[in-house]
Protein backbone atom coordinates (compact mmCIF):
# COMPACT_ATOMS: atom_id res chain seq x y z
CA UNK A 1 9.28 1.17 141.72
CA UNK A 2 9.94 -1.79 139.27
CA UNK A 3 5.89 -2.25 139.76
CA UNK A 4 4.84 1.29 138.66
CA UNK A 5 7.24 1.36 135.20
CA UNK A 6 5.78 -1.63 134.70
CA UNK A 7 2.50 -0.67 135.05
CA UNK A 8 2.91 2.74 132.84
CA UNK A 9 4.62 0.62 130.12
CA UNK A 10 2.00 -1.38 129.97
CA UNK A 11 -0.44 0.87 129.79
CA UNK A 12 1.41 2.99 127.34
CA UNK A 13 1.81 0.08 125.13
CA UNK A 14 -2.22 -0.44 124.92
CA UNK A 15 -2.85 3.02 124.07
CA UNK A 16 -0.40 2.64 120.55
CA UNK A 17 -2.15 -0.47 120.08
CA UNK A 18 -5.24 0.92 120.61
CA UNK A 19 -4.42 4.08 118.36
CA UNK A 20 -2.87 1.67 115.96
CA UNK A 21 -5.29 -0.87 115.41
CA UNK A 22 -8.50 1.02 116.00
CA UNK A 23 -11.00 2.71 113.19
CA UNK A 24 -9.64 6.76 111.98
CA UNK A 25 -12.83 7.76 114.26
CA UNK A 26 -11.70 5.85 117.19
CA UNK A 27 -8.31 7.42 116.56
CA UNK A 28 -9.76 11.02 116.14
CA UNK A 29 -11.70 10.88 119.82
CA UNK A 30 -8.50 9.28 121.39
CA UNK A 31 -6.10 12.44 120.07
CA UNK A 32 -9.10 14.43 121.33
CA UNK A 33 -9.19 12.74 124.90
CA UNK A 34 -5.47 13.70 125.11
CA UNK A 35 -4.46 16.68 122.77
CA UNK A 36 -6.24 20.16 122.52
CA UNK A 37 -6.37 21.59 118.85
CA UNK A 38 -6.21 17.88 117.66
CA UNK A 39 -7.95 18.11 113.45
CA UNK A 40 -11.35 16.76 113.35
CA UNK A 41 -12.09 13.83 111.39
CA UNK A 42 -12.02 14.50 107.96
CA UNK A 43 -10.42 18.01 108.27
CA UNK A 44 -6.96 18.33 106.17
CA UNK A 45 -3.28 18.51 108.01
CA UNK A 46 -3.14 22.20 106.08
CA UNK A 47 -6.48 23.63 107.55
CA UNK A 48 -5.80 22.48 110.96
CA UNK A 49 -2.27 24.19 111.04
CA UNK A 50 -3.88 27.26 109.53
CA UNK A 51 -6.30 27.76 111.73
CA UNK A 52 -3.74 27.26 114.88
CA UNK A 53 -1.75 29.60 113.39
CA UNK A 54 -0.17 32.18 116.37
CA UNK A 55 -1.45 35.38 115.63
CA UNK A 56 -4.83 34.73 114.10
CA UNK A 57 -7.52 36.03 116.00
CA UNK A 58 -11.25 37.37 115.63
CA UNK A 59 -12.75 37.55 112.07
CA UNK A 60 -9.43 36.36 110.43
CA UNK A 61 -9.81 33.08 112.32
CA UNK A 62 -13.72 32.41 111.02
CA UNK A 63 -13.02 31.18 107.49
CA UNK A 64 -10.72 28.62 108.45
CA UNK A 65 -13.26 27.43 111.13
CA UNK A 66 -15.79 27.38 108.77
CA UNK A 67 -13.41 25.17 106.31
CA UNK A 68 -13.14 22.65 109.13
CA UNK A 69 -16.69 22.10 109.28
CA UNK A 70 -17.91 22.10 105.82
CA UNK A 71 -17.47 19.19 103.45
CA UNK A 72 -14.47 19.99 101.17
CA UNK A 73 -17.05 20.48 98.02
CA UNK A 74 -19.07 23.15 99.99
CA UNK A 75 -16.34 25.13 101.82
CA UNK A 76 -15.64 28.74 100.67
CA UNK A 77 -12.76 29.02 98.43
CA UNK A 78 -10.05 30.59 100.37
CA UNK A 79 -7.75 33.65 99.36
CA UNK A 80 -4.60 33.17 101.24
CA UNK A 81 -2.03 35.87 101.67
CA UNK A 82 1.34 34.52 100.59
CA UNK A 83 3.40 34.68 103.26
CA UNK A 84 0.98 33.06 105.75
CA UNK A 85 0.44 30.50 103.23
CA UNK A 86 4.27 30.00 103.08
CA UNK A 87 4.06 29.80 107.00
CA UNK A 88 6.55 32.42 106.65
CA UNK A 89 5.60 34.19 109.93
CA UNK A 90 8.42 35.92 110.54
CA UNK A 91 8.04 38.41 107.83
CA UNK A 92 5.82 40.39 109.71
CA UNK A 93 5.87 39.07 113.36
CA UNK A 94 8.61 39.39 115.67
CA UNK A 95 8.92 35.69 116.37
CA UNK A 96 7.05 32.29 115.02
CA UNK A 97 5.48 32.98 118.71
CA UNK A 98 4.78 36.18 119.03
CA UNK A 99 1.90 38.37 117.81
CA UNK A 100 3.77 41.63 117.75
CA UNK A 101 4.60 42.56 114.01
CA UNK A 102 8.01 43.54 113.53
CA UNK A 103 6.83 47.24 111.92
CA UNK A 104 3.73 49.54 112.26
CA UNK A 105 1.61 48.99 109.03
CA UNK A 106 1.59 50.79 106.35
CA UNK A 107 5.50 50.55 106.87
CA UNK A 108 5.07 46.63 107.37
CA UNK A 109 3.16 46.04 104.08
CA UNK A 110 4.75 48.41 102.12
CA UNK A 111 8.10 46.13 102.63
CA UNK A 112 6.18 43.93 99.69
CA UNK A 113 3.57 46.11 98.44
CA UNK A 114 4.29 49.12 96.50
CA UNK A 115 4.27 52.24 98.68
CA UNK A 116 1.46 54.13 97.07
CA UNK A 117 1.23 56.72 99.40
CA UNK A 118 4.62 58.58 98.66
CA UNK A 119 3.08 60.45 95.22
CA UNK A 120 -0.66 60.40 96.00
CA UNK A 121 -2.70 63.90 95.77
CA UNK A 122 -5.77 62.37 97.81
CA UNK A 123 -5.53 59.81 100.69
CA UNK A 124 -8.06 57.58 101.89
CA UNK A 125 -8.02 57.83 105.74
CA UNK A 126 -7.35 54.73 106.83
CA UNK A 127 -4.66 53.89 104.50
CA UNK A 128 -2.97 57.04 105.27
CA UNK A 129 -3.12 56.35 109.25
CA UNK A 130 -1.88 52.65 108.51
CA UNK A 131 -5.21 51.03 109.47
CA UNK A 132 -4.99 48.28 106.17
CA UNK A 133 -6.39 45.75 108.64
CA UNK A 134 -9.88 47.64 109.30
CA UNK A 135 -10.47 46.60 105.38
CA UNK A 136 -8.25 43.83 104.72
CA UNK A 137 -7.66 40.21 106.97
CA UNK A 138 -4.20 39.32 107.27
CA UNK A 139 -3.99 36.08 106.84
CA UNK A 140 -6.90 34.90 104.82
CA UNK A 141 -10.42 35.82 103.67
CA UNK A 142 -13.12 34.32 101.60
CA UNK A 143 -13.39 37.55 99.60
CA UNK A 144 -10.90 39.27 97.05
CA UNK A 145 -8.19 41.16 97.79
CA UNK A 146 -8.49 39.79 101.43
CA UNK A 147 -10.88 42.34 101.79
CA UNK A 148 -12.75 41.40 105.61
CA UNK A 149 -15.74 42.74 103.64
CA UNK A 150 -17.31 43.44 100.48
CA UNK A 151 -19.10 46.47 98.83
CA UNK A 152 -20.83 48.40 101.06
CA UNK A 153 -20.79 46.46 103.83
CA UNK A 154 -17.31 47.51 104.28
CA UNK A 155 -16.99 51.35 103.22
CA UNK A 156 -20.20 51.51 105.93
CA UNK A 157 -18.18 50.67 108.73
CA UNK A 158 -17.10 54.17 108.92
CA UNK A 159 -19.29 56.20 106.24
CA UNK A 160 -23.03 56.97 106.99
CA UNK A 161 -25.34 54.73 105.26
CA UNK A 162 -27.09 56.88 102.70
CA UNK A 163 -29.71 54.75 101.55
CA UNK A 164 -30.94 53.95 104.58
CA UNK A 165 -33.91 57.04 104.25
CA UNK A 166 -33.43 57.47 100.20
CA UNK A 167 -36.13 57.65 98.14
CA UNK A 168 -34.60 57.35 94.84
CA UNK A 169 -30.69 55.85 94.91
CA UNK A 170 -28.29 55.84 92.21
CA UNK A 171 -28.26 51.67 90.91
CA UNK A 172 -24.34 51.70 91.63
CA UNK A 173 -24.59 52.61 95.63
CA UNK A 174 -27.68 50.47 96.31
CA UNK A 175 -25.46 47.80 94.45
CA UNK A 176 -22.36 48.31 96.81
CA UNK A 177 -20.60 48.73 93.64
CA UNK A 178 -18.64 51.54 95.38
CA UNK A 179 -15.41 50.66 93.55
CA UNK A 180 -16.93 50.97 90.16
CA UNK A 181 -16.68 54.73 91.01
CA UNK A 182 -14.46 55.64 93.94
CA UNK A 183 -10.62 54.20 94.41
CA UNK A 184 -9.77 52.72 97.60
CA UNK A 185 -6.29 53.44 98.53
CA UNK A 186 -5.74 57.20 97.11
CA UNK A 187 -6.69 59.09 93.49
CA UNK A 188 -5.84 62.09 92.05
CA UNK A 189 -9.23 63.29 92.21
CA UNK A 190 -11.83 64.80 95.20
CA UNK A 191 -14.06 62.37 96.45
CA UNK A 192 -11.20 59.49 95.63
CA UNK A 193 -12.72 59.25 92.40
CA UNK A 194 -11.43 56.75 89.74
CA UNK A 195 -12.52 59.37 87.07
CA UNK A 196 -14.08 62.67 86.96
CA UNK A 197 -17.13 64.53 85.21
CA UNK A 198 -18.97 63.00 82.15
CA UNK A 199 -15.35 60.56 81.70
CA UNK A 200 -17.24 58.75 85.01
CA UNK A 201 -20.84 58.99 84.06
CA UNK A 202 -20.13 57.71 80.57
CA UNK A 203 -18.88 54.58 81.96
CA UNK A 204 -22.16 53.63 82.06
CA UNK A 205 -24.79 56.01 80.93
CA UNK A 206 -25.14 57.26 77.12
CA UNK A 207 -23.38 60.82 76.27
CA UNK A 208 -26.47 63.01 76.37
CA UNK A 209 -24.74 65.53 73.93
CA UNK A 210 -22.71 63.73 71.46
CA UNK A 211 -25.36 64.09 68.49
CA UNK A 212 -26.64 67.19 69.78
CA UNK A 213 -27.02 70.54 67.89
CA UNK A 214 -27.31 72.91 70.98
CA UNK A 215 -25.77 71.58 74.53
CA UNK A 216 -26.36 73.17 77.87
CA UNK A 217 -23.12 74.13 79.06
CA UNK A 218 -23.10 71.79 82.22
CA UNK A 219 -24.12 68.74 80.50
CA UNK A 220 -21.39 69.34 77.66
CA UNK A 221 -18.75 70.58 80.14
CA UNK A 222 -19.14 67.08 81.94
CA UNK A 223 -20.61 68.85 85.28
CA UNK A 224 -23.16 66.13 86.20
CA UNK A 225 -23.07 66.46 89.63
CA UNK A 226 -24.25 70.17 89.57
CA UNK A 227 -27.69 68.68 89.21
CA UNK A 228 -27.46 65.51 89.88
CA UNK A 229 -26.65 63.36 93.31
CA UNK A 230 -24.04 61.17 93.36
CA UNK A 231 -25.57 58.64 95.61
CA UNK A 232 -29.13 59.19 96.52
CA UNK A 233 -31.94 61.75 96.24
CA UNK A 234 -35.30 62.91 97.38
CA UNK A 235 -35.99 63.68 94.09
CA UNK A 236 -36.54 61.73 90.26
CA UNK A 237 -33.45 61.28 88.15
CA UNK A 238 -31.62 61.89 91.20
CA UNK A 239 -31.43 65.35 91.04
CA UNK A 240 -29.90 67.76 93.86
CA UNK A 241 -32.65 70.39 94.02
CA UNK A 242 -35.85 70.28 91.39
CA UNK A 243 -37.55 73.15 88.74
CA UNK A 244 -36.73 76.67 89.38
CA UNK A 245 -34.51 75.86 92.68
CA UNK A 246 -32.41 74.10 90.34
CA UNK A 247 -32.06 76.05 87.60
CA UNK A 248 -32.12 79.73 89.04
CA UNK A 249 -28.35 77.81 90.63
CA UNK A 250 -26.82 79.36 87.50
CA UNK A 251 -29.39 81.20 85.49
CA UNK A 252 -30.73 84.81 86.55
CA UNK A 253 -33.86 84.62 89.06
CA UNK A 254 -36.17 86.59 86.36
CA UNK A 255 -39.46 85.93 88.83
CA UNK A 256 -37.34 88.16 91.77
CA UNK A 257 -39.08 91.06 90.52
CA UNK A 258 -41.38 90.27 87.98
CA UNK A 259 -45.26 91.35 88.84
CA UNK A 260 -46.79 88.42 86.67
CA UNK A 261 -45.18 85.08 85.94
CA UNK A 262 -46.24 82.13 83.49
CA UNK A 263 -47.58 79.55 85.79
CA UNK A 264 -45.53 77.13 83.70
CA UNK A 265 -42.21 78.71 85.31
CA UNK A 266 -42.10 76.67 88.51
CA UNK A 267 -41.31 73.73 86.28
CA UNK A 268 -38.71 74.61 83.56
CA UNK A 269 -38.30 71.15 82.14
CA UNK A 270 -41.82 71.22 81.06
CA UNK A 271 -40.58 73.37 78.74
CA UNK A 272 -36.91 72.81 78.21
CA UNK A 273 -34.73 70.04 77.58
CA UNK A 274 -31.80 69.48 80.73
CA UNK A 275 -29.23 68.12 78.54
CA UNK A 276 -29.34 69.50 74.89
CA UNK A 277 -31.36 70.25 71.78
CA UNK A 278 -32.75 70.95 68.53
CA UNK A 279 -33.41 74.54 69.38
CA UNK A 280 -30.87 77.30 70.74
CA UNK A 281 -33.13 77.64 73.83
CA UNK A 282 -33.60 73.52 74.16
CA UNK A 283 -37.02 73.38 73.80
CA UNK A 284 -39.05 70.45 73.84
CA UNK A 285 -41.08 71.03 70.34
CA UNK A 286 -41.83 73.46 68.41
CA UNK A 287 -42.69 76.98 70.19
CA UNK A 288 -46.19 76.88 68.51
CA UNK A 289 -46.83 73.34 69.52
CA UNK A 290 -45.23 73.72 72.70
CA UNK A 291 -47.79 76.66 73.55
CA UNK A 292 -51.05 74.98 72.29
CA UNK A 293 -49.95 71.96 75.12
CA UNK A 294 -51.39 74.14 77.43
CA UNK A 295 -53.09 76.56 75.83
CA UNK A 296 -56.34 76.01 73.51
CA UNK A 297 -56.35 77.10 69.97
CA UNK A 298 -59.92 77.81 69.09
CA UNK A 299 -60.20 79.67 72.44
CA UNK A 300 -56.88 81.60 72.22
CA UNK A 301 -58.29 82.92 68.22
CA UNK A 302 -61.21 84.28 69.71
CA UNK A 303 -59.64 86.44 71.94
CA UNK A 304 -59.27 90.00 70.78
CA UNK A 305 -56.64 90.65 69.22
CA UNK A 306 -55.84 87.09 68.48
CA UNK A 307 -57.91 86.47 65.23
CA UNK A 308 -55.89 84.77 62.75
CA UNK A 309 -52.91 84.19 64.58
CA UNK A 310 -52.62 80.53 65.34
CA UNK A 311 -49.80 80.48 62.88
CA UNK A 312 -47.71 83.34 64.60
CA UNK A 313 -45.46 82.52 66.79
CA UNK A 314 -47.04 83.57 70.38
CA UNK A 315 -43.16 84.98 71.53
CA UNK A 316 -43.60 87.60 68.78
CA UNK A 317 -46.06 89.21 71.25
CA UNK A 318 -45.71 87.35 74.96
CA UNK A 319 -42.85 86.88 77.23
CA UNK A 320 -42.80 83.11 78.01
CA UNK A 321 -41.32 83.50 81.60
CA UNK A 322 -43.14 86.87 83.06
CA UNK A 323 -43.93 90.37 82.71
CA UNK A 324 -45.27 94.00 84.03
CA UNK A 325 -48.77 92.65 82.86
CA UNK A 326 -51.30 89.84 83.34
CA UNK A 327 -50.86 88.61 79.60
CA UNK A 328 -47.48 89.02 79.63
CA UNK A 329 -47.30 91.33 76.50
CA UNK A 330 -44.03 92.31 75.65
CA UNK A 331 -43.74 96.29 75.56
CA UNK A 332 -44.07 96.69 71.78
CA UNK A 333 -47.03 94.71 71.90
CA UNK A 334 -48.94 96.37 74.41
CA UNK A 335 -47.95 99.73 72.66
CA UNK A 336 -50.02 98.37 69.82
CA UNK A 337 -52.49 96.81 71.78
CA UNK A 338 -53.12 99.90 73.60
CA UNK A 339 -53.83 101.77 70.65
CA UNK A 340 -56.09 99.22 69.23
């Protein structure tokens, strides 16, 4: 008996002396012979009780991995929450021990964070059904707000990607700046948007109608997304529908019934500004100069009927949209023209 204690002393008091006296590296693969979770060499006393931390698990446990291996001037800055950097455990598990969390979230973070559920008009799913840890990492993340991911990344963990097939998408969504125009948590407004109408448009396009003379209603009424997609489109300027399809939405189909049409009808904004104007009817120039675009001058004055005319306005006699007849002559006109 005397022989073994002997024995394990002495071998006990080699391995201090060995531990002792020996390079940090030597040191490092003797803690790692004997002790699991033992810090690597160079790693800090901090990161290596972080990243042991009970309760950690899956993503949440990555960044502090990733802290052990990188140099300390190339590791990803850190955002900690508070009470895991306090090692205060306790004030949301059960035990120092234990993984189970003393209350269901949102209940559990709304113990520190403001509860700002109790007045809100419009909920974001997940925050109403407690699920704060499908966005956010508990303990620590490389990204703001402790978010788990970023931008679009995240939101398309659970929305459809939109731009996947898009054609033409809206600078903000193929950006992932999805914030920049929706809240997260909850908003007052459908959608979860931050603002509505032209007040969130204008935060970063020009006011179309500010200088204007004449404004179409839905442009100066701040009704943007009548016409235009919020995220992504088939279509230039991201527009929901294009010509006639769009604008027979709110203005009277006139070509239902009509027996002749103006071939320029299919495309209104050929003709007419979207947004606002100079003229009552938003017209891109001058009714004379808008007509002679298409139309020849010389030709149209020696038509009969038309001699001398180039500086009367064609509307006096023709219907710019359609008509009962092939020149679209209004009915006083082809009174007189009939009894030419």
């Amino acid at each position: 008996m005397r022989g073994w204690r002997g024995s394990a002393l002495a071998v006990s008091l080699a391995l201090c002396a060995g531990l002792l006296g020996c390079r940090s590296r030597t040191k490092q693969e003797w803690l790692s012979l004997f002790f699991d979770g033992a810090p690597k060499a160079g790693q800090t006393t901090a990161a290596a009780a972080a990243s042991a931390e009970p309760g950690q698990s899956g993503s949440n446990a990555t960044p502090a991995a990733v802290a052990q291996v990188l140099p300390a001037s190339t590791a990803p800055k850190m955002n900690v929450h508070p009470p895991f950097a306090d090692r205060k455990c306790r004030e949301c598990h059960i035990g120092g021990l234990s993984q189970s969390l003393k209350e269901k979230p949102p209940k559990l973070c709304f113990e520190c964070h403001e509860d700002f559920l109790a007045k809100a008009k419009v909920k974001h799913a997940p925050v109403e059904n407690g699920e704060c840890v499908a966005c956010h990492a508990p303990h620590e993340s490389t990204n703001k707000f402790l978010l788990a991911r970023v931008g679009k990344d995240l939101c398309f963990e659970c929305h459809d990607d939109f731009l996947a097939k898009a054609k033409v998408k809206h600078a903000p969504a193929e950006n992932g700046a999805c914030l920049g125009c929706h809240s997260a948590h909850t908003s007052t407004n459908k959608f979860l948007l931050a603002r509505t109408g032209k007040a969130l448009c204008l935060e970063c396009h020009d006011d179309p109608v500010a200088q204007a003379k004449f404004k179409h209603a839905p442009a100066e009424n701040g009704e943007c997304g009548s016409c235009h997609s919020a995220h992504a489109s088939t279509n230039k300027f991201l527009l929901a529908r294009t010509g006639k399809a769009l604008c027979f939405e709110c203005h009277d189909d006139f070509l239902a019934k009509a027996a002749f049409k103006h071939s320029a009808v299919d495309n209104c904004s050929d003709c007419h500004k979207p947004h606002q104007g100079e003229d009552r009817y938003f017209l891109v120039k001058d009714r004379q100069a808008l007509c002679f675009e298409c139309h020849d001058k010389q030709e149209m004055e020696a038509l009969k009927g038309h001699a001398k005319t180039s500086s009367t306005a064609c509307l006096v006699c023709h219907d710019p949209h359609a008509g009962g007849n092939k020149a679209l002559l209004k009915p006083q006109a082809l009174k007189e023209a009939k009894s030419r």
